[in-house]
Protein backbone atom coordinates (compact mmCIF):
# COMPACT_ATOMS: atom_id res chain seq x y z
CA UNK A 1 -3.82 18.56 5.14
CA UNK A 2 -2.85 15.84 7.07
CA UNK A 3 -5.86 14.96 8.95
CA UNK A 4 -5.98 11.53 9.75
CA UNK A 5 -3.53 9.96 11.91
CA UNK A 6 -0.35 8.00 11.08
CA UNK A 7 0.81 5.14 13.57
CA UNK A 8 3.05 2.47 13.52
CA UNK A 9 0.53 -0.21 15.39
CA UNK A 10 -2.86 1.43 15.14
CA UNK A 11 -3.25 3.67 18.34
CA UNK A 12 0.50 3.70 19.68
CA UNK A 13 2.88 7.04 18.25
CA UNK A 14 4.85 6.49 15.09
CA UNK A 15 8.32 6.55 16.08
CA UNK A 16 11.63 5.36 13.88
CA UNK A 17 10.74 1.88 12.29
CA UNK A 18 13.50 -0.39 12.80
CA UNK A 19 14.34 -2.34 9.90
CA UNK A 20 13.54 -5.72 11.46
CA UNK A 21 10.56 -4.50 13.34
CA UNK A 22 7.76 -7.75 13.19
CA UNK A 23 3.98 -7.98 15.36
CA UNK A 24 1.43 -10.21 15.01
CA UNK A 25 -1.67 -10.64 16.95
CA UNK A 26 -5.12 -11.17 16.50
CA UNK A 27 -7.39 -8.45 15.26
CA UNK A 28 -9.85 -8.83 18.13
CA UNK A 29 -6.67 -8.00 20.39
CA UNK A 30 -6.58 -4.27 18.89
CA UNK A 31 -9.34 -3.78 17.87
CA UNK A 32 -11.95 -4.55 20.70
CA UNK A 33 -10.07 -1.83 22.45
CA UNK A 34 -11.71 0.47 20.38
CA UNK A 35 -15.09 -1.33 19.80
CA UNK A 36 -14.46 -2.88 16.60
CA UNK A 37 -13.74 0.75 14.43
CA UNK A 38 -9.96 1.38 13.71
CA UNK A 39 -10.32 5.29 12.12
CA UNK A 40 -8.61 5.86 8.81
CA UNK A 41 -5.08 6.31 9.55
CA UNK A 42 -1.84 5.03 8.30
CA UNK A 43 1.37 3.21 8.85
CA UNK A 44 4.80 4.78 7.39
CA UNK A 45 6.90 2.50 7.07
CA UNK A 46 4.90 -0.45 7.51
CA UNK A 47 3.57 -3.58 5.51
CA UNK A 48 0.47 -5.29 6.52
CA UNK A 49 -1.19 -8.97 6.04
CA UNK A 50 -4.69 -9.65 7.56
CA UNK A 51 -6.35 -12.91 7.58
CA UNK A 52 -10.34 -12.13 8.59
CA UNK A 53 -10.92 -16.14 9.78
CA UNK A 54 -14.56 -15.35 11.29
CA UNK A 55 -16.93 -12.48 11.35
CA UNK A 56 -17.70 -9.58 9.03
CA UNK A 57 -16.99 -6.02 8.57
CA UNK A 58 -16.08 -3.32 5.79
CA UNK A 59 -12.43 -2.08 4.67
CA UNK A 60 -12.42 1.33 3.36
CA UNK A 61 -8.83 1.69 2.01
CA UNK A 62 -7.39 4.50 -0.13
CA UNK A 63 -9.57 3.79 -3.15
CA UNK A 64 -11.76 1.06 -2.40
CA UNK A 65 -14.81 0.27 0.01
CA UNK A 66 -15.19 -3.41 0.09
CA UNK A 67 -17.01 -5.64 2.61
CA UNK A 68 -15.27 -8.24 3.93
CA UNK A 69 -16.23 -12.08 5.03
CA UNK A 70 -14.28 -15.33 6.27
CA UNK A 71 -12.16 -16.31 4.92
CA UNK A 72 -10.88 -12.69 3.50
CA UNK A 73 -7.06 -11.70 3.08
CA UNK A 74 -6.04 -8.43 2.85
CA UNK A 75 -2.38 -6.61 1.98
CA UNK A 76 -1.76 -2.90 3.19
CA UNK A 77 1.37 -1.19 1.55
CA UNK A 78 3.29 1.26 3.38
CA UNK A 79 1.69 4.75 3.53
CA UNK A 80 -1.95 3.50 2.40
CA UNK A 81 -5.00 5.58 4.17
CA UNK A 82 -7.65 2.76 5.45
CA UNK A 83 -10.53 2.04 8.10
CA UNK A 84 -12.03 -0.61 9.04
CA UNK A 85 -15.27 -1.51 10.95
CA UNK A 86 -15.33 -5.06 12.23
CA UNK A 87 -18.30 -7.26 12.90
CA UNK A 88 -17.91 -7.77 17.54
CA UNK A 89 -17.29 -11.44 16.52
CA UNK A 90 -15.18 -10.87 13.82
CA UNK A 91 -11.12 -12.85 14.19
CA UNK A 92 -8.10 -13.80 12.23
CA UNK A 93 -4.78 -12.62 12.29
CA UNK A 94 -2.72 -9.10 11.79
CA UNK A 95 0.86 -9.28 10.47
CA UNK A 96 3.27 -6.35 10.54
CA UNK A 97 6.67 -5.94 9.41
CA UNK A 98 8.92 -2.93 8.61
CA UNK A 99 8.92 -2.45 4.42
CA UNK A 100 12.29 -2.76 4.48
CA UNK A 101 11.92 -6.42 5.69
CA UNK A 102 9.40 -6.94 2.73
CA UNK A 103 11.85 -5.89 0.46
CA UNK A 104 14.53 -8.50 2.22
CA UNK A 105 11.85 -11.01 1.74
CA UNK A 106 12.06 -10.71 -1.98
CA UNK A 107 15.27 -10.43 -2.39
CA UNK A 108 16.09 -13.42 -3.26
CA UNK A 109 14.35 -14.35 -6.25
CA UNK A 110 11.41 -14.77 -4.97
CA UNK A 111 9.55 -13.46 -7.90
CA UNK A 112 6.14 -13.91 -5.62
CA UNK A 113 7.39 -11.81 -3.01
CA UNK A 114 8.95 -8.72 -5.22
CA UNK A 115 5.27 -8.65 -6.63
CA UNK A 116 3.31 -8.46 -3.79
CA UNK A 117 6.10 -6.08 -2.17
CA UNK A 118 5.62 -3.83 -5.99
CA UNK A 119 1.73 -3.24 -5.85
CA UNK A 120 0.54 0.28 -5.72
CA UNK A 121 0.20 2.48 -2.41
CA UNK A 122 -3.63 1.24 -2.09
CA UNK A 123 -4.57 -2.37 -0.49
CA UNK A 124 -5.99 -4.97 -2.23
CA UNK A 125 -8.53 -8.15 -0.67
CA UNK A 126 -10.00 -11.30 -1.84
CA UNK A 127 -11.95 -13.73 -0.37
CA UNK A 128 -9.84 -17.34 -0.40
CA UNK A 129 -10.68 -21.01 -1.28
CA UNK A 130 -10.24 -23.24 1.24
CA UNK A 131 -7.07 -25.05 1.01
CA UNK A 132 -4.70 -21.48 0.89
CA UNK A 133 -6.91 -20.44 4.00
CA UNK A 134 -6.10 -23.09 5.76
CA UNK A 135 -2.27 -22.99 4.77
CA UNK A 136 -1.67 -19.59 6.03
CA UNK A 137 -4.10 -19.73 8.64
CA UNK A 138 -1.27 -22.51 9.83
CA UNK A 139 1.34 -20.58 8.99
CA UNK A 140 0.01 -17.41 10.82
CA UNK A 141 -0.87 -19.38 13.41
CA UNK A 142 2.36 -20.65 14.07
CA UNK A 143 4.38 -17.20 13.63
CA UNK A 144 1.86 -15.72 16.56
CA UNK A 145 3.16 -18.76 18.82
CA UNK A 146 6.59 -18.32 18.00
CA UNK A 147 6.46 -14.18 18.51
CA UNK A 148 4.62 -14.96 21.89
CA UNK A 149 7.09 -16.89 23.57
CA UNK A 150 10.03 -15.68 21.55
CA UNK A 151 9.05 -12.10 21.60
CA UNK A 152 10.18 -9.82 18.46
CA UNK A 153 14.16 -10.82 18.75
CA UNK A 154 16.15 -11.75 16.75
CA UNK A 155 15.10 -13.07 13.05
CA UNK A 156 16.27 -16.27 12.83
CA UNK A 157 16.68 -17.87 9.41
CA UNK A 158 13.72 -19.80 10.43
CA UNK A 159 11.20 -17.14 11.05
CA UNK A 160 12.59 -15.78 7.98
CA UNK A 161 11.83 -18.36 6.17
CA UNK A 162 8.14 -18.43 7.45
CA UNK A 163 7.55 -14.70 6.17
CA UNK A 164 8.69 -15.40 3.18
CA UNK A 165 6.43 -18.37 2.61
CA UNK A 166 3.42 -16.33 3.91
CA UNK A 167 4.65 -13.61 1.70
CA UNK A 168 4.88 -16.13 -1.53
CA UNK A 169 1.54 -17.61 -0.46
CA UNK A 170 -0.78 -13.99 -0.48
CA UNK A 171 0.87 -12.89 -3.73
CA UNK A 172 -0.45 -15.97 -5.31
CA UNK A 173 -3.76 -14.75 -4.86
CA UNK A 174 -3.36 -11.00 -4.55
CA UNK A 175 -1.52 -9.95 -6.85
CA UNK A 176 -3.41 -9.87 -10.08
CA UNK A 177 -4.60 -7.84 -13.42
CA UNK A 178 -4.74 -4.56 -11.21
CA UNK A 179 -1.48 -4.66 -9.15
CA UNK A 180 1.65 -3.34 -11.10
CA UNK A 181 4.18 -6.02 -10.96
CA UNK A 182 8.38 -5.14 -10.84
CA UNK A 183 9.51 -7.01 -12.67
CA UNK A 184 7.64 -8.39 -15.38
CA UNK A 185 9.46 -11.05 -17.56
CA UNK A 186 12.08 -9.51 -19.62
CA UNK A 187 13.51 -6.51 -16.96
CA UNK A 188 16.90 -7.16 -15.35
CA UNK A 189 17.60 -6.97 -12.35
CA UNK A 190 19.53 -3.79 -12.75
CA UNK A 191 16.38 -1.44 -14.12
CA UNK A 192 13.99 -3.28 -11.05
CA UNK A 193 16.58 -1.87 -9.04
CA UNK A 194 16.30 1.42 -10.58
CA UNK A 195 12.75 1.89 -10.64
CA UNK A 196 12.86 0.90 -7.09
CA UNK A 197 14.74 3.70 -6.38
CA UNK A 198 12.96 6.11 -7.95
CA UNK A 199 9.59 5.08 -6.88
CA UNK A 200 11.53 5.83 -3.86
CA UNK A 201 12.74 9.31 -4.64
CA UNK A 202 8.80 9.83 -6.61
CA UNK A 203 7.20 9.08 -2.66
CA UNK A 204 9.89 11.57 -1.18
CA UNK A 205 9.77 14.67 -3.61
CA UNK A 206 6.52 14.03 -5.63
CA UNK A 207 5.27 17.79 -4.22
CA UNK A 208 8.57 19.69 -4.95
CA UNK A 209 7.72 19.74 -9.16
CA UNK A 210 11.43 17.70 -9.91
CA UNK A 211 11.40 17.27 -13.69
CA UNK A 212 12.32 13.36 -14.79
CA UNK A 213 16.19 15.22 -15.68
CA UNK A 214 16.28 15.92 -11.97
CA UNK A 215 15.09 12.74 -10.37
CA UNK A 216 17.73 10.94 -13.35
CA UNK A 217 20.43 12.86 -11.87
CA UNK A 218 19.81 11.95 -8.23
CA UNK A 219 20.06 8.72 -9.41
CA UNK A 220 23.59 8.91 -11.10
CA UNK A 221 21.81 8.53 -14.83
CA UNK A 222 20.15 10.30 -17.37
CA UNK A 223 16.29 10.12 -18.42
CA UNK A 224 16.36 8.04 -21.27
CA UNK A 225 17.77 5.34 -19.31
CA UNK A 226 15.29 5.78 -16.63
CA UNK A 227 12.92 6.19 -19.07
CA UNK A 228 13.74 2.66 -20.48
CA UNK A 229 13.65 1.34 -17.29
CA UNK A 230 9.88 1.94 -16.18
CA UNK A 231 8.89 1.27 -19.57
CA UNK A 232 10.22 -2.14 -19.09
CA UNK A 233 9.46 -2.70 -15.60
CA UNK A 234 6.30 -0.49 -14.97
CA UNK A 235 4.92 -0.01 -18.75
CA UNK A 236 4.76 3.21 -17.14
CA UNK A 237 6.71 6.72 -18.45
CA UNK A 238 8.47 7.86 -15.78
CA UNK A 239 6.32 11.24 -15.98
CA UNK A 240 3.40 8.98 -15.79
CA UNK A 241 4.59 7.22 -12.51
CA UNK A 242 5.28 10.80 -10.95
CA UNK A 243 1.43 12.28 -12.26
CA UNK A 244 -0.17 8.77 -10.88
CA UNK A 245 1.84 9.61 -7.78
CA UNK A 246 0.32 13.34 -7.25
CA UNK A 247 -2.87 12.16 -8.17
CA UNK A 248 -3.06 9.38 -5.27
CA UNK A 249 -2.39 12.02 -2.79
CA UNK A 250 -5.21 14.86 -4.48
CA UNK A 251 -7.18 11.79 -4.17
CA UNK A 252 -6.81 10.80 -0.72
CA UNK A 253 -6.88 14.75 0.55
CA UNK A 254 -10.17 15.15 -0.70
CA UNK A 255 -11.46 11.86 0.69
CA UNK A 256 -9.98 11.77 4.11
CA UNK A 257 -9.41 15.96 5.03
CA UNK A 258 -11.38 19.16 4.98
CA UNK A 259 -8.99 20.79 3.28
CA UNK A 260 -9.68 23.59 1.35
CA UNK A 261 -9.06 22.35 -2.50
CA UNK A 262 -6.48 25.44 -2.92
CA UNK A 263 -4.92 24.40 0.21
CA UNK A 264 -4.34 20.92 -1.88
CA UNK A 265 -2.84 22.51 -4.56
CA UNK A 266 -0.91 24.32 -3.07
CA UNK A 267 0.86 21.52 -0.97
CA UNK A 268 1.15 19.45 -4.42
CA UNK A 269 3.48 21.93 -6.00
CA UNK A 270 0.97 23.83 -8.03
CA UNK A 271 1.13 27.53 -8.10
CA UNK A 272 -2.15 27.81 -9.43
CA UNK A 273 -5.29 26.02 -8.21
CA UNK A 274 -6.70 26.62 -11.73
CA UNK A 275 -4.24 24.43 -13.26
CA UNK A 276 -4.54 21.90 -10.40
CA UNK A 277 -8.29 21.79 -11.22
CA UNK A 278 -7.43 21.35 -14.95
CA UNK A 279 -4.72 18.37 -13.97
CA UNK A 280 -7.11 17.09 -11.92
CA UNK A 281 -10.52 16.73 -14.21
CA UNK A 282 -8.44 15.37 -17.25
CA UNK A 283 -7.11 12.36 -15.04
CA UNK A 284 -10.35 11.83 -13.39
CA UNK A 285 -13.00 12.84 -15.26
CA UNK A 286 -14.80 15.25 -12.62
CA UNK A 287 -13.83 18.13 -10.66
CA UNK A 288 -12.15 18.21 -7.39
CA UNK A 289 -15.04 19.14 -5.53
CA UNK A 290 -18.17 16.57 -7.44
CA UNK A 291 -14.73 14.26 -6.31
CA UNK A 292 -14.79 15.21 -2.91
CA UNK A 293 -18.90 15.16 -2.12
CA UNK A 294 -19.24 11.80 -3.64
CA UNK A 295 -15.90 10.36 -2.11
CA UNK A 296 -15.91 8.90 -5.69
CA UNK A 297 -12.91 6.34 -5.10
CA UNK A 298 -14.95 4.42 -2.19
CA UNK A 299 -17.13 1.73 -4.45
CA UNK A 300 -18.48 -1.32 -3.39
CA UNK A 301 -16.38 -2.22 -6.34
CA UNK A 302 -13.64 -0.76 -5.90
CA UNK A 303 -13.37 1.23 -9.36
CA UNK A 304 -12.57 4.81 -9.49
CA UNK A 305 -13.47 7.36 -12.16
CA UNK A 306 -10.12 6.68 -13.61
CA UNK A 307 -7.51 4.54 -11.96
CA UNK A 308 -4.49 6.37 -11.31
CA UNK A 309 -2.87 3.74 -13.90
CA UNK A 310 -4.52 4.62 -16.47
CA UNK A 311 -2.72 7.05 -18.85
């Protein structure tokens, strides 16, 4: 099932992450090595920022096929499939840090940060007004210096401080109507922290069928409290969360794989491809296999037959 390729720098083999792992170059640096396609892959473990500054090309990520111009800044979660095919002149800036130094980054109450680190496993682009181009075109800019003569090392309260600015800067303009935001006002800090662990648990065991008693009691609570807790923090069930999670990965299997759609089942959990088909055409709208010949996620747009949000 698992097709395409999963790297932690695009090309190089996806070893252990280390939880203050941090590279930034240039996109022409990678990717006029392998003229100007990167091949849908993706990186465990791994946040991304990229700042297009110059030049053209198309982002095909998870969901979404969307053509991208100057000044256009993108945000790749952690496990999100995507592809890009770069104009020969295109330039600007790739930023990648381990997730678990996102998640440092907002934890401090940087309400910014926690948002951007909280959108769904699929990226999300816009095209940027002047001024915040400019300001973390600077601020990119800078970092790149900094990691050239300083090398990865040690993060320094300084550099620190950078990410996190960079960080508070893109979720100002990335994080909007379709990005689910932990937390919104009202949740305390101790259900963010449990939904943060069971999105967590969700991502590690979404394919073994736990019920939401199970995943409560590998938390240390029970499901009405986790219930309450995604409610608040998610508007989300936490059934809903685990169903949204499934469907990402049906999703991305028939996009990105050959695989044969019982095959998918099967590796979901689902002992019978008939009721796979029947979970999959009520959250969707069309079978798994009108799905998979018109790759129905990948609009210009960037709407699907039904988000994976949607109840």
């Amino acid at each position: 099932m698992r097709e395409f390729s999963r790297y932690s720098l695009y090309g190089e083999d996806n070893g252990a992450i280390a939880a203050e792992f941090l590279h930034i170059e240039p996109i022409s640096a990678r990717s006029s090595r392998y003229e100007w396609t990167i091949a849908a892959h993706s990186h465990p473990g791994i946040f991304q920022i990229l700042l297009l500054e110059q030049g053209g090309g198309t982002l095909a990520a998870d969901d979404r096929a969307l053509k991208l111009v100057p000044t256009t800044l993108m945000a790749i979660p952690s496990g999100s499939i995507h592809s890009f095919a770069f104009a020969a002149d295109a330039e600007g800036w790739v930023l990648s840090l381990a997730s678990a130094l996102v998640s440092q980054l907002g934890g401090e109450n940087r309400a910014g940060v926690r948002d951007l680190c909280a959108i769904r496993a699929t990226s999300v682009a816009t095209a940027l007004e002047p001024r915040p181009a400019r300001r973390l075109s600077w601020l990119l800019t800078e970092l790149a210096d900094d990691f050239a003569q300083q090398g990865a090392g040690r993060l320094t309260e300084a550099r620190l401080a950078s990410l996190a600015l960079v960080f508070a800067l893109c979720s100002e303009v990335l994080v909007g109507g379709e990005a689910e935001r932990i937390p919104p006002a009202g949740t305390d800090a101790r259900h963010e922290q449990l939904v943060q662990h069971f999105r967590a648990l969700v991502e590690a065991h979404f394919r073994e069928g736990w019920t939401i008693p199970h995943y409560g009691a590998a938390l240390g609570t029970s499901a009405p409290t986790l219930t309450r807790a995604c409610q608040m923090a998610l508007k989300r069930s936490p059934r809903d969360v685990v169903l949204d999670r499934i469907q990402l990965e049906a999703m991305r299997a028939l996009t990105y794989t050959a695989t044969s759609i019982s095959r998918i089942a099967d590796d979901l959990g689902f002992v019978d491809p008939a009721y796979f088909a029947r979970f999959f055409k009520a959250r969707t709208g069309m079978t798994a296999s009108r799905f998979r010949s018109e790759r129905a996620w990948l609009t210009e747009s960037g709407t699907s037959p039904r988000r994976a949000t949607e109840s």
